[in-house]
N, C-alpha and C. Protein backbone atom coordinates (compact mmCIF):
# COMPACT_ATOMS: atom_id res chain seq x y z
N UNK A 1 304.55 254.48 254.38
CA UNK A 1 305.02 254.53 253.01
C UNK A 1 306.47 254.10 252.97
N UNK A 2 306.32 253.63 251.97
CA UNK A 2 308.22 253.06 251.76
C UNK A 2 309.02 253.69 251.55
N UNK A 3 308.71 255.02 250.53
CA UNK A 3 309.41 256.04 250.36
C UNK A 3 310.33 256.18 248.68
N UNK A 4 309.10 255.27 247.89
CA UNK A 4 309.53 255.30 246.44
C UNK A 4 308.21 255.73 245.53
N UNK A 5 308.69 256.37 244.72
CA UNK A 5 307.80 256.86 243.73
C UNK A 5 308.06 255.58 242.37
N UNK A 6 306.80 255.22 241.61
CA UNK A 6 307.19 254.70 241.01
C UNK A 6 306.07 254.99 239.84
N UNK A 7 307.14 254.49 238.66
CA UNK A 7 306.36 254.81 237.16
C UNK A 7 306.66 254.42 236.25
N UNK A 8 305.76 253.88 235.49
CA UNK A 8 306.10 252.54 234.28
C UNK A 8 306.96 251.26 235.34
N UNK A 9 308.41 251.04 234.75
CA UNK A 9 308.58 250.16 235.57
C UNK A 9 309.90 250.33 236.47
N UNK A 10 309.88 251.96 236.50
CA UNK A 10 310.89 252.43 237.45
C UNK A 10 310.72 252.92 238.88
N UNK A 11 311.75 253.09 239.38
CA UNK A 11 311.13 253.76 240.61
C UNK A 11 312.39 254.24 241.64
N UNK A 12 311.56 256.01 241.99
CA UNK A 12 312.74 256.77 242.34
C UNK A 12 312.72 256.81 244.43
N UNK A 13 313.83 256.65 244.98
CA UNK A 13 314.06 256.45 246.47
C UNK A 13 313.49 258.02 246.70
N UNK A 14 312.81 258.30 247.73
CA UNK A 14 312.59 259.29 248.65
C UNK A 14 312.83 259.15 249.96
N UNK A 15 313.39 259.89 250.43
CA UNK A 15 313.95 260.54 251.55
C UNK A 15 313.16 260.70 252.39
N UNK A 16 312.04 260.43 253.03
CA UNK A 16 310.97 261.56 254.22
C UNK A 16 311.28 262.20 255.01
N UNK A 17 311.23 263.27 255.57
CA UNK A 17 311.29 264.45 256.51
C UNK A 17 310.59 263.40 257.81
N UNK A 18 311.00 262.67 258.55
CA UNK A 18 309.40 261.66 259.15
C UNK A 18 309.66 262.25 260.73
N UNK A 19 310.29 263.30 260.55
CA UNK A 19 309.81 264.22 261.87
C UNK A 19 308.85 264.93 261.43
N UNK A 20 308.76 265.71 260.47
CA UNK A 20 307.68 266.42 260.18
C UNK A 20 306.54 266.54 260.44
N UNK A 21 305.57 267.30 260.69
CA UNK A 21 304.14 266.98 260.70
C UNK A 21 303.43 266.66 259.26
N UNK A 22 303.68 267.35 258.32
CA UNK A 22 303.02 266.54 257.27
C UNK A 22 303.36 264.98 257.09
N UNK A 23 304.76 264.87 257.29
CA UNK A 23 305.02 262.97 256.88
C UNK A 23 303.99 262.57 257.84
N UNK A 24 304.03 262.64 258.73
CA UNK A 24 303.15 262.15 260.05
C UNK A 24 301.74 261.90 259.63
N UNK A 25 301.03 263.04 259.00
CA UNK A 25 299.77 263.45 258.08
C UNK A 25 299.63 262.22 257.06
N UNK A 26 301.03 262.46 256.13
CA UNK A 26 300.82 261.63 254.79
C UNK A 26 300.44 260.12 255.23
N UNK A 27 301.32 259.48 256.63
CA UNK A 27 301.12 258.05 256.93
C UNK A 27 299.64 257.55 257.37
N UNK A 28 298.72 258.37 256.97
CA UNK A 28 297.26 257.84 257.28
C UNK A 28 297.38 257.33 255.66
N UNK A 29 297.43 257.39 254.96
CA UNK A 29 297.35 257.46 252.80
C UNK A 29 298.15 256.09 252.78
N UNK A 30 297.90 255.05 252.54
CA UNK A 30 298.96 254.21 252.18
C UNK A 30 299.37 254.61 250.75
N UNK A 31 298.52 254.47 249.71
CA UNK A 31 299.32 254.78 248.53
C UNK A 31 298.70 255.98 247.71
N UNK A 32 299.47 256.69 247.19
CA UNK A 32 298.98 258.14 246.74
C UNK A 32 299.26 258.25 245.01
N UNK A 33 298.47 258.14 244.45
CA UNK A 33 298.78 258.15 242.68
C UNK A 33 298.05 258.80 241.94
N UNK A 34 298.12 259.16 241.04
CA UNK A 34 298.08 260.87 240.64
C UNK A 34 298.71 260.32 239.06
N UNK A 35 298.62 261.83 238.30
CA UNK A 35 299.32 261.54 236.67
C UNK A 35 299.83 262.50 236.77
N UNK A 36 301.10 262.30 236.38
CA UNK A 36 302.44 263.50 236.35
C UNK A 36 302.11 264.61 235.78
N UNK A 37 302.70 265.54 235.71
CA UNK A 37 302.86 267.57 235.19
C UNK A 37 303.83 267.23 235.27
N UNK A 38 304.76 267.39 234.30
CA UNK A 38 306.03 268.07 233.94
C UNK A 38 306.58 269.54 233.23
N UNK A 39 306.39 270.34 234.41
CA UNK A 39 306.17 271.58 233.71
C UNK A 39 307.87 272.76 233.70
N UNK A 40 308.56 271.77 233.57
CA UNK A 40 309.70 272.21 233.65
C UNK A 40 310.48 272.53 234.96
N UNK A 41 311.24 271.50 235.50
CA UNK A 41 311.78 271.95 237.57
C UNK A 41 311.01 271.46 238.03
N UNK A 42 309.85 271.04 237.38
CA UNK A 42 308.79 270.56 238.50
C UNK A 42 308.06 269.19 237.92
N UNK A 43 308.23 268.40 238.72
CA UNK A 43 306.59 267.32 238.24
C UNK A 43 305.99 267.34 239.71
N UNK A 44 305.10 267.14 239.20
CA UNK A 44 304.16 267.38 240.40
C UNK A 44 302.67 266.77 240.01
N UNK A 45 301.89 265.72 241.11
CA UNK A 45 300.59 265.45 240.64
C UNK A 45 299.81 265.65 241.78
N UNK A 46 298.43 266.01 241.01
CA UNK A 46 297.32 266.75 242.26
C UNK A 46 296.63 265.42 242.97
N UNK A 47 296.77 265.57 244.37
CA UNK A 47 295.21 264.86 245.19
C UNK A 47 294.59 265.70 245.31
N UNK A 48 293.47 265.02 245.51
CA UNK A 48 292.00 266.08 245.36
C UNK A 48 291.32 265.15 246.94
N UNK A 49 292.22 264.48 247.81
CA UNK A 49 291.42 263.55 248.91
C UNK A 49 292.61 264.03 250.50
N UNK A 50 293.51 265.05 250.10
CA UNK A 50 294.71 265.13 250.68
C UNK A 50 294.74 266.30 251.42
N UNK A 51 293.72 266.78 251.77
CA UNK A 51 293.58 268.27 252.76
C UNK A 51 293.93 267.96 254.24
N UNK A 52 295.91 268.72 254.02
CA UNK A 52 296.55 268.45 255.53
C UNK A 52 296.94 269.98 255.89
N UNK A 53 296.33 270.30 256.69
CA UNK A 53 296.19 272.13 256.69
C UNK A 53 298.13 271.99 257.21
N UNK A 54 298.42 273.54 256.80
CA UNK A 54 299.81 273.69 257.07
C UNK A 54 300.02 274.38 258.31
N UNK A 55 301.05 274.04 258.55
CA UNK A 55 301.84 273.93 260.23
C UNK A 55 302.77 275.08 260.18
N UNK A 56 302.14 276.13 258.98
CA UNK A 56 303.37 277.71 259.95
C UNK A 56 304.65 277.73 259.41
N UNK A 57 304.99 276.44 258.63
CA UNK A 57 306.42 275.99 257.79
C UNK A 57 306.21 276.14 256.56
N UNK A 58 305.85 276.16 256.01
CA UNK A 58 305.06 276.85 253.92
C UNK A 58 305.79 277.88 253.72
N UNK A 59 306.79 277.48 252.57
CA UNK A 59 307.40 278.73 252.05
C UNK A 59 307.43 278.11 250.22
N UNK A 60 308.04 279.42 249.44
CA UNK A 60 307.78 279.17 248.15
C UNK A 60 308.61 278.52 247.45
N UNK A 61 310.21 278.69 248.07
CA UNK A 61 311.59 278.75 247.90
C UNK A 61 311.92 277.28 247.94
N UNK A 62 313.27 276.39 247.14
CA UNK A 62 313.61 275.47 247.87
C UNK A 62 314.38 274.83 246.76
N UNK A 63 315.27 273.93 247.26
CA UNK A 63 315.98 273.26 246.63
C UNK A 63 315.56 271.93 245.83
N UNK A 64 316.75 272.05 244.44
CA UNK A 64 316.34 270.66 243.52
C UNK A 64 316.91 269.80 244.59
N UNK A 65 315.91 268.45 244.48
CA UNK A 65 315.66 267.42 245.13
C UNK A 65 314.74 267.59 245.94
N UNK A 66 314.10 268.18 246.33
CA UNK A 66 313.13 268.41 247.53
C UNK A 66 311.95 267.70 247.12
N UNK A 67 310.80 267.52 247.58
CA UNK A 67 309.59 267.06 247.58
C UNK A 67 308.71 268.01 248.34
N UNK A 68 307.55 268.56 247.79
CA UNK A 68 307.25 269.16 248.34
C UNK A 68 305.38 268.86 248.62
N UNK A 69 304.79 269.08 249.89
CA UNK A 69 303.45 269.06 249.84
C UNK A 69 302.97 270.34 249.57
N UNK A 70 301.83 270.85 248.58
CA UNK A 70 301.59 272.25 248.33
C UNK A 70 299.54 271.93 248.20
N UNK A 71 299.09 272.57 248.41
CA UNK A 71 297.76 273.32 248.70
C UNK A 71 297.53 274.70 247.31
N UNK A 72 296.43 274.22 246.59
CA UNK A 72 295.86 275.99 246.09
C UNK A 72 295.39 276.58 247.10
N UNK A 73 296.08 278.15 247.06
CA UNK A 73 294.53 278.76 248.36
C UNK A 73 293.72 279.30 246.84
N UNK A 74 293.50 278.83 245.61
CA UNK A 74 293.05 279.62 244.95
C UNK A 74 291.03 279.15 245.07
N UNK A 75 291.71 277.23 244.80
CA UNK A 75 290.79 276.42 244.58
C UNK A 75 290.76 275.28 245.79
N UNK A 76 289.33 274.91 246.40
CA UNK A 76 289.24 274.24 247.37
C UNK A 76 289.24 272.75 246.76
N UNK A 77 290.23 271.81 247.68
CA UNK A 77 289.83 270.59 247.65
C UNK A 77 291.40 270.73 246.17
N UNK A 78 292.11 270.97 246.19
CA UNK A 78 292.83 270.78 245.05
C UNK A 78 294.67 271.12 246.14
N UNK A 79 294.96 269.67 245.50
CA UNK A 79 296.38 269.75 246.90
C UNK A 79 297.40 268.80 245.71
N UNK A 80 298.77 268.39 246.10
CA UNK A 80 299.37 268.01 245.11
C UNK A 80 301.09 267.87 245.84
N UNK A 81 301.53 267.02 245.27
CA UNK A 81 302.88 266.61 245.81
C UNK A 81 304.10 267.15 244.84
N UNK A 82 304.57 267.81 245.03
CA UNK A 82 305.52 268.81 244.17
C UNK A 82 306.83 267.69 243.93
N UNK A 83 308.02 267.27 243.24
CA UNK A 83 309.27 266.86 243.06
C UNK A 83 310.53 267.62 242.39
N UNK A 84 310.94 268.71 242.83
CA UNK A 84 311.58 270.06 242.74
C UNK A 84 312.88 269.47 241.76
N UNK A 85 313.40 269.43 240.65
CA UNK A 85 314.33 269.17 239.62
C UNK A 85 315.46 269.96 239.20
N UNK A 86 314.63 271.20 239.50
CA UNK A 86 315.40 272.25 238.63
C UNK A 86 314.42 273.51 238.71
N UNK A 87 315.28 275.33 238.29
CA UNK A 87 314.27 276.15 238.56
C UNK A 87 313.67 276.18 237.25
N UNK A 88 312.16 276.56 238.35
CA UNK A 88 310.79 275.97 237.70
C UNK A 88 310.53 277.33 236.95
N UNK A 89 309.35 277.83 236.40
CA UNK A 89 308.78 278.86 235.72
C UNK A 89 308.53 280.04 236.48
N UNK A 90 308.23 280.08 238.10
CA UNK A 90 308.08 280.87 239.11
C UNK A 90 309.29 281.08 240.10
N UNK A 91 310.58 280.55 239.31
CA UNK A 91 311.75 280.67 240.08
C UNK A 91 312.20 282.06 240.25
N UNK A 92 313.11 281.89 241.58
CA UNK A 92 313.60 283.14 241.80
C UNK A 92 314.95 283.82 240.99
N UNK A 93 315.42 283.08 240.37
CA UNK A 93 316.48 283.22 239.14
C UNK A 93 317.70 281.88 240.23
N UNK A 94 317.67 281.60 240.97
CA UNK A 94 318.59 280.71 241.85
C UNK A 94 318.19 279.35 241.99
N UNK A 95 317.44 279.47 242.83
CA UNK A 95 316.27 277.68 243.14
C UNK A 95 314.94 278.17 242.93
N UNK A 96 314.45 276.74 242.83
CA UNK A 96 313.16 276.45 242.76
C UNK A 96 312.00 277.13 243.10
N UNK A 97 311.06 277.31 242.67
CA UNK A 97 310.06 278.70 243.27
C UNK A 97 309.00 277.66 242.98
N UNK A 98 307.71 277.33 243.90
CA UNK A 98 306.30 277.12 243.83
C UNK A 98 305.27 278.39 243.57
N UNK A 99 304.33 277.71 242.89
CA UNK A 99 303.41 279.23 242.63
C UNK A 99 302.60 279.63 243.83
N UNK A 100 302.28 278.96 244.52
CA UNK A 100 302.45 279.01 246.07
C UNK A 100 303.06 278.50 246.97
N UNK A 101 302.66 278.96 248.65
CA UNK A 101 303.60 278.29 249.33
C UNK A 101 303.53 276.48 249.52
N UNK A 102 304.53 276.30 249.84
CA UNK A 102 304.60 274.78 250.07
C UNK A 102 305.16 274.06 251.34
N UNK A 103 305.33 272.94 251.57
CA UNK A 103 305.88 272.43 252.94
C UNK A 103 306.59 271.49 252.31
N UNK A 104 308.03 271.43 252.89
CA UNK A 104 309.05 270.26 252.10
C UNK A 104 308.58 269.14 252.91
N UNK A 105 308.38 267.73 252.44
CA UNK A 105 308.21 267.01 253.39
C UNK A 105 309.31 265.60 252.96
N UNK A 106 310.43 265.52 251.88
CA UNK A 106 310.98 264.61 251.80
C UNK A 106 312.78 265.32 250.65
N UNK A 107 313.02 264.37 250.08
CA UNK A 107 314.13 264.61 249.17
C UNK A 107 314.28 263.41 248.87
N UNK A 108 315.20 263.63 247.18
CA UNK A 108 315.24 262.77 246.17
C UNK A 108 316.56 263.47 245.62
N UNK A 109 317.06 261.79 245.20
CA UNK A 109 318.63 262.78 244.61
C UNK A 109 318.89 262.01 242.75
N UNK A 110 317.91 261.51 242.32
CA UNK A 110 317.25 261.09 241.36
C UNK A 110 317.21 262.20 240.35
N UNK A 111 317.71 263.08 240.09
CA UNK A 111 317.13 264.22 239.70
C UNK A 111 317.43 264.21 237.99
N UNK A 112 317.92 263.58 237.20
CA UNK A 112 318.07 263.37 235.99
C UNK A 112 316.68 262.28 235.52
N UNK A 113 316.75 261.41 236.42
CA UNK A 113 315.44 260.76 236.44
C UNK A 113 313.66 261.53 236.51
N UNK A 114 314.33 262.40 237.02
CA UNK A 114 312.91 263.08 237.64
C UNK A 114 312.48 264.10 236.30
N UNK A 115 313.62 264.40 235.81
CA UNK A 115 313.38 265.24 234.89
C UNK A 115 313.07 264.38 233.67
N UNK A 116 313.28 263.28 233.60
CA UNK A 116 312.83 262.63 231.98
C UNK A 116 311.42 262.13 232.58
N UNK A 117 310.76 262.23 233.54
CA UNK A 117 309.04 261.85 233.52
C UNK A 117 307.91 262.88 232.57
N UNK A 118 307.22 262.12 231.56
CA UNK A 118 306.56 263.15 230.81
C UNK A 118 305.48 263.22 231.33
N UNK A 119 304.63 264.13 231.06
CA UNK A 119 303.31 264.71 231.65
C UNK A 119 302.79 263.36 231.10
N UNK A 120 301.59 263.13 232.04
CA UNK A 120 300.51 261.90 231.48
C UNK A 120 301.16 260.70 232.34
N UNK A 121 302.01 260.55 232.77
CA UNK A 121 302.82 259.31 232.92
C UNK A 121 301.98 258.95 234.64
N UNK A 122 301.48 258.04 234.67
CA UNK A 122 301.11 257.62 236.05
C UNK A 122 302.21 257.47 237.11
N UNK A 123 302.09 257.55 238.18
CA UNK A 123 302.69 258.24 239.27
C UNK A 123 301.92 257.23 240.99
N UNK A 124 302.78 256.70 241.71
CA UNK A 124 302.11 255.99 242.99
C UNK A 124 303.74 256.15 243.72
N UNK A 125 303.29 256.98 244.95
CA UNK A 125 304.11 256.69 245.86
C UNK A 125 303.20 255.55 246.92
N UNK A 126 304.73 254.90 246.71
CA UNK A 126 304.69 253.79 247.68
C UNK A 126 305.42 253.97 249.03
């Protein structure tokens, strides 16, 4: 992956973690696209083809700019790439809170950008 998200006819630089084991994971996917949630601190869009079990590093917590890979344990087969903005609805009153745990796997310093994406808006990291 190149390490840009892109939408309409913009497109925001990402950072990869590419020590990580998830980046490692994500580089089987060439391109991953999804339709944005903008649910305030957060956009985030679901894969439903993206089951990369977690490596012991999943926490809830984390900083604007982050990127995050997150998993439901609620619902099977339902996974999703988090883009951390600002604190979200499940925040801890400081940073960013996921409604579950998550694994950071990149950063973005885009973050005025990230926050004007509206829900519905198509979404392809490249």
């Amino acid at each position: 992956m190149k390490g840009l998200l892109q939408y309409n006819d913009n497109r925001i630089e990402i950072h990869w973690d590419t020590s990580s084991y998830m980046y490692q994971q994500l580089l089987h996917h060439i391109s991953l696209k999804g339709v944005a949630n903008n649910i305030g601190g957060e956009v985030f869009f679901y894969q439903y083809d993206l089951d990369i079990e977690f490596d012991g590093n999943q926490k809830e917590i984390f900083d604007v700019g982050d990127v995050v890979y997150w998993r439901s344990p609620k619902e099977k087969g339902k996974f999703g790439i988090l883009f951390m903005y600002g604190n979200t609805s499940y925040r801890d009153g400081t940073k960013p809170r996921t409604s579950s745990p998550g694994i950071k796997i990149g950063t973005f310093k885009a973050i005025s950008e990230m926050s004007n994406i509206a829900s519905d808006t198509a979404l392809e990291l490249i």
